[in-house]
C-alpha atoms as a PDB file:
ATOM      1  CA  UNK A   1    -205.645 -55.469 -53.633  1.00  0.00           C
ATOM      2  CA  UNK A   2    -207.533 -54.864 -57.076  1.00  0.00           C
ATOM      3  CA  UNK A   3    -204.703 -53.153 -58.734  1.00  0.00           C
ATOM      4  CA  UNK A   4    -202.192 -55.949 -57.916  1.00  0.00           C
ATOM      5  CA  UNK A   5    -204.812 -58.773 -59.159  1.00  0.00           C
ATOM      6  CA  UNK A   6    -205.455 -56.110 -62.322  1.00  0.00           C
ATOM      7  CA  UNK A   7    -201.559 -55.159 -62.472  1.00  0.00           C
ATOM      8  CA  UNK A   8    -201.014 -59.106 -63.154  1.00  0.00           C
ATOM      9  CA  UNK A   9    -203.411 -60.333 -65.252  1.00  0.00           C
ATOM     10  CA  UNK A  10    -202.313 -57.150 -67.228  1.00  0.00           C
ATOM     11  CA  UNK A  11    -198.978 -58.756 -67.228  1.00  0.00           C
ATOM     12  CA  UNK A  12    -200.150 -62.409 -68.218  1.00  0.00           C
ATOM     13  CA  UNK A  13    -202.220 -61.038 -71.114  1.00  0.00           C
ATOM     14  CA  UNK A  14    -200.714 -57.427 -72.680  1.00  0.00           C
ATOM     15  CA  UNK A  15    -203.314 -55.646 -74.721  1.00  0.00           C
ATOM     16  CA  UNK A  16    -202.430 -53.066 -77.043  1.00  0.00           C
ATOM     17  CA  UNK A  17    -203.606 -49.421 -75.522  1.00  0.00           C
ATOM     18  CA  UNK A  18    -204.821 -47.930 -78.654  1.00  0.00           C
ATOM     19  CA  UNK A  19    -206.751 -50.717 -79.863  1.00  0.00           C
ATOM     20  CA  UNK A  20    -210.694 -51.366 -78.782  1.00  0.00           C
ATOM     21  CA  UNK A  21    -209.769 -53.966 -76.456  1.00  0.00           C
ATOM     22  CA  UNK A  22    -207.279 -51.864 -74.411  1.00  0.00           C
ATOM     23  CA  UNK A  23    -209.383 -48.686 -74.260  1.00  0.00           C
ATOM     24  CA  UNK A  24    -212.757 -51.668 -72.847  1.00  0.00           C
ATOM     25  CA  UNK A  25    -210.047 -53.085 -70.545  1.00  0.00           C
ATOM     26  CA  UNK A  26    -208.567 -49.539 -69.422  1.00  0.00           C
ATOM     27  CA  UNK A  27    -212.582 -48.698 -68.592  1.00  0.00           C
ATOM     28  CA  UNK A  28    -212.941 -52.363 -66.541  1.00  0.00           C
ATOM     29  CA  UNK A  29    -209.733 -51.247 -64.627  1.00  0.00           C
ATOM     30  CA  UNK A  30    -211.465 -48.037 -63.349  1.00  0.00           C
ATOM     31  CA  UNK A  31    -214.056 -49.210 -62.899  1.00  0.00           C
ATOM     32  CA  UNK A  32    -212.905 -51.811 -60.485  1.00  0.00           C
ATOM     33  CA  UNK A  33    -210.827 -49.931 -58.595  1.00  0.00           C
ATOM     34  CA  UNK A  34    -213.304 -47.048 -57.895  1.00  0.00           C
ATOM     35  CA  UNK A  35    -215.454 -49.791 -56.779  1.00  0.00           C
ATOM     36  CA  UNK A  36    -213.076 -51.398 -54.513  1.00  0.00           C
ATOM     37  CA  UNK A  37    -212.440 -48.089 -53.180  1.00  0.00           C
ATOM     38  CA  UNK A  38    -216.456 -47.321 -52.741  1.00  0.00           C
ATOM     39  CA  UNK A  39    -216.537 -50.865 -50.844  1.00  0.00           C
ATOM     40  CA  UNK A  40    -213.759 -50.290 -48.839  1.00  0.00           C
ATOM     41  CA  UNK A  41    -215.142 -47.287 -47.957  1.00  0.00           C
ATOM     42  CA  UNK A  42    -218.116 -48.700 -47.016  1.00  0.00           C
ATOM     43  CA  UNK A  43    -217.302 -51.623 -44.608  1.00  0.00           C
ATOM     44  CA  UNK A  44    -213.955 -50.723 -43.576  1.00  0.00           C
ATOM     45  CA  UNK A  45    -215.333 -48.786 -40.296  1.00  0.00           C
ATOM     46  CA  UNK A  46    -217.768 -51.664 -39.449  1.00  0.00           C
ATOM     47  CA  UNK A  47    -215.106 -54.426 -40.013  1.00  0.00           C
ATOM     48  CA  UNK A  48    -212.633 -52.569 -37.613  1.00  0.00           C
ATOM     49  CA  UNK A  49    -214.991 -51.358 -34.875  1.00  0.00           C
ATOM     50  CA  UNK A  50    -213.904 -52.948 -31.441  1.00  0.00           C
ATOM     51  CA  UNK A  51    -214.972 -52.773 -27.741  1.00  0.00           C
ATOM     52  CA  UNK A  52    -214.821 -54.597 -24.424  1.00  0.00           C
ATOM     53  CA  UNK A  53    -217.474 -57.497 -23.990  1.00  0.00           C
ATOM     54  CA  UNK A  54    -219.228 -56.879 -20.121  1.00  0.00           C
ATOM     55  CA  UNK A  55    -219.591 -60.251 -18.670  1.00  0.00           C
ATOM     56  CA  UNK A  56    -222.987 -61.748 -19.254  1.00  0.00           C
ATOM     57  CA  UNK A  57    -223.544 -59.673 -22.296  1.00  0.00           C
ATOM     58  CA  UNK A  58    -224.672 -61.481 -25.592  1.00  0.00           C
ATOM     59  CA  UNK A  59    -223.052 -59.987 -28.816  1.00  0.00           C
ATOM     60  CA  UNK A  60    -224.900 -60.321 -31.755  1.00  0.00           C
ATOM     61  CA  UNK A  61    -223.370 -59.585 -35.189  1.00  0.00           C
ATOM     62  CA  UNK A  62    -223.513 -57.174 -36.946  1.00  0.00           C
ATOM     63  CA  UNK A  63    -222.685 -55.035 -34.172  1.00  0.00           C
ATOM     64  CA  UNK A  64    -225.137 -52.745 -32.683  1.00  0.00           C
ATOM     65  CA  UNK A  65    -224.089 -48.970 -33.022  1.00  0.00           C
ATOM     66  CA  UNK A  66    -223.205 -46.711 -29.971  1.00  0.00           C
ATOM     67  CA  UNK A  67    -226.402 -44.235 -30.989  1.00  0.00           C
ATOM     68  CA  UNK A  68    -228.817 -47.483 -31.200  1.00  0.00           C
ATOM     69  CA  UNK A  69    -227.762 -48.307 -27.808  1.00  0.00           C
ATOM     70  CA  UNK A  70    -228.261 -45.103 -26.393  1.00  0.00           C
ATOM     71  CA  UNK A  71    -231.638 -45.030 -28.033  1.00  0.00           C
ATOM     72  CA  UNK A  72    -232.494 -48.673 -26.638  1.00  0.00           C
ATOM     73  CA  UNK A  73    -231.401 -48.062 -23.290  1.00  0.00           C
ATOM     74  CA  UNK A  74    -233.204 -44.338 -23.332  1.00  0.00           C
ATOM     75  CA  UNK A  75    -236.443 -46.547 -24.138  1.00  0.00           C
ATOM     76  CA  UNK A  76    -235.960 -48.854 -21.526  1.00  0.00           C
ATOM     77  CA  UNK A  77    -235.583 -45.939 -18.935  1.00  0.00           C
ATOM     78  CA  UNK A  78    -239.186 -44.606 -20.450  1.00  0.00           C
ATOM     79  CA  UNK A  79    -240.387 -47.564 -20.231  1.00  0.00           C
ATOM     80  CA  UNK A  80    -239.291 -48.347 -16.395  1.00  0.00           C
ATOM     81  CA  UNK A  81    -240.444 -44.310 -15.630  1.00  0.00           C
ATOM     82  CA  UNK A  82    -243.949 -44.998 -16.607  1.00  0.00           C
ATOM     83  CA  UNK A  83    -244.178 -48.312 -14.956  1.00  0.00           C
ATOM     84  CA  UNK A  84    -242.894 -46.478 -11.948  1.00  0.00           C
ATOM     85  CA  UNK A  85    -245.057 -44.063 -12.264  1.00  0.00           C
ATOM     86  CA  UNK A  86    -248.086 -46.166 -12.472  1.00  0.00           C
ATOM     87  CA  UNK A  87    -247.208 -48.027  -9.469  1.00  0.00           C
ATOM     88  CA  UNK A  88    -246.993 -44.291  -7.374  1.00  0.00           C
ATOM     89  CA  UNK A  89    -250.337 -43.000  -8.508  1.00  0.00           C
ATOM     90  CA  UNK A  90    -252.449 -43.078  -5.900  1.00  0.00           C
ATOM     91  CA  UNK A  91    -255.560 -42.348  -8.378  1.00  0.00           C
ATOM     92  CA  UNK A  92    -254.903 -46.029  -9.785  1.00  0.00           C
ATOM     93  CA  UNK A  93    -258.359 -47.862  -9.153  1.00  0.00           C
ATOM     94  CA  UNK A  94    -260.650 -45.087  -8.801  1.00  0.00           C
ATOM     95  CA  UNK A  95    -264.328 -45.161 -10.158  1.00  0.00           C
ATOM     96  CA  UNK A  96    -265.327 -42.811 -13.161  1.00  0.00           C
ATOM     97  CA  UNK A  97    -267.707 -40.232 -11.855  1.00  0.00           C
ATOM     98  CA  UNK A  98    -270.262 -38.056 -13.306  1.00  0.00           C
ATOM     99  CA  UNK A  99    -270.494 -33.758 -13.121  1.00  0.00           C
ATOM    100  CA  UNK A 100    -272.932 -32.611 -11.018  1.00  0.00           C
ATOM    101  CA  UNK A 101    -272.796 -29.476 -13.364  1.00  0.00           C
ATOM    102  CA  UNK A 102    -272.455 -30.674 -16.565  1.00  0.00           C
ATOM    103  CA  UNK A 103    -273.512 -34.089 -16.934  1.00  0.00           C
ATOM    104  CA  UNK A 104    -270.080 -35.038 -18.084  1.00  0.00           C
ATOM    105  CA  UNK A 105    -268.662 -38.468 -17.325  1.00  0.00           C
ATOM    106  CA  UNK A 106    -264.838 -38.486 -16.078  1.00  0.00           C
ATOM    107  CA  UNK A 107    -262.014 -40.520 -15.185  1.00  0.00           C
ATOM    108  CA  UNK A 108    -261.146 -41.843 -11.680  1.00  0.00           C
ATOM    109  CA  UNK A 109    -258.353 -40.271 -11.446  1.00  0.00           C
ATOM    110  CA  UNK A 110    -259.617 -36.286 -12.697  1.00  0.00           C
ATOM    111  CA  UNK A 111    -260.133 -34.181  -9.478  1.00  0.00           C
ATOM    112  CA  UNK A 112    -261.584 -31.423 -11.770  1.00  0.00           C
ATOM    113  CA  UNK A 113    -264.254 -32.208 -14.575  1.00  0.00           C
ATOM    114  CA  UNK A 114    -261.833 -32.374 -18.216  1.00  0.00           C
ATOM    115  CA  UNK A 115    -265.088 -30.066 -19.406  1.00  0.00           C
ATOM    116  CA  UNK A 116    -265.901 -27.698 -17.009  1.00  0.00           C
ATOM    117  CA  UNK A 117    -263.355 -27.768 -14.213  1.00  0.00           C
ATOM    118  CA  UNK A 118    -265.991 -27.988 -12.018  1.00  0.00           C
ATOM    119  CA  UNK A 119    -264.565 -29.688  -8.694  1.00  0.00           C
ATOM    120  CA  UNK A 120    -265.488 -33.729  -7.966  1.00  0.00           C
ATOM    121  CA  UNK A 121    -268.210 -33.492  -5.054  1.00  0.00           C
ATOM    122  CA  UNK A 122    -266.528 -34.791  -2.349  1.00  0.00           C
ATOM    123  CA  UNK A 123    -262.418 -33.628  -3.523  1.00  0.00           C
ATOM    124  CA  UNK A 124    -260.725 -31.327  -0.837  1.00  0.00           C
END
């Protein structure tokens, strides 16, 4: 598209190539069209990216990536793990207790002490 706009106004206004002015207007042409071709480039893959629409799903623009999808739905699937997780521990709610051998203060849900892996009086 740049060298047709460039190709005409070349046509509406001839410069001599030898002189100053055609060797500045030579450099402008090259340099547009190596940008145009860095844009296109660019934004080309984004601008012709396409997939299905599940129902119910909102689309937001500009479109998400596959990778950051795979990474958001990897973190939800931590995130429902752990809260799975919590809800299966049977240690939840247990008092902090106190070695008998060291004097050590542990969580409710340590069988051994974090210290001296002495066992909690009263653990089978």
């Amino acid at each position: 598209m740049p060298l047709i706009v460039l190709t005409i106004l070349e046509s509406l206004n001839p410069v001599d190539r030898d002189s100053v002015g055609g060797k500045i207007r030579l450099v402008e042409f090259i340099a547009v069209l190596g940008g145009s071709f860095v844009l296109q480039w660019r934004w080309t893959p984004r601008l012709l990216r396409l997939r299905f629409v599940n129902d119910g799903e909102t689309v937001e623009y500009p479109l998400v990536t596959r990778e950051k999808e795979l990474a958001a739905e990897a973190k939800l699937e931590d995130k429902l793990a752990e809260e799975q997780l919590e809800l299966e521990s049977p240690d939840v709610g247990k008092p902090a207790w106190t070695c008998a051998k060291c004097h050590e203060e542990n969580p409710g849900n340590f069988d051994m002490c974090w210290k001296c892996q002495a066992a909690r009086p009263g653990a089978s």
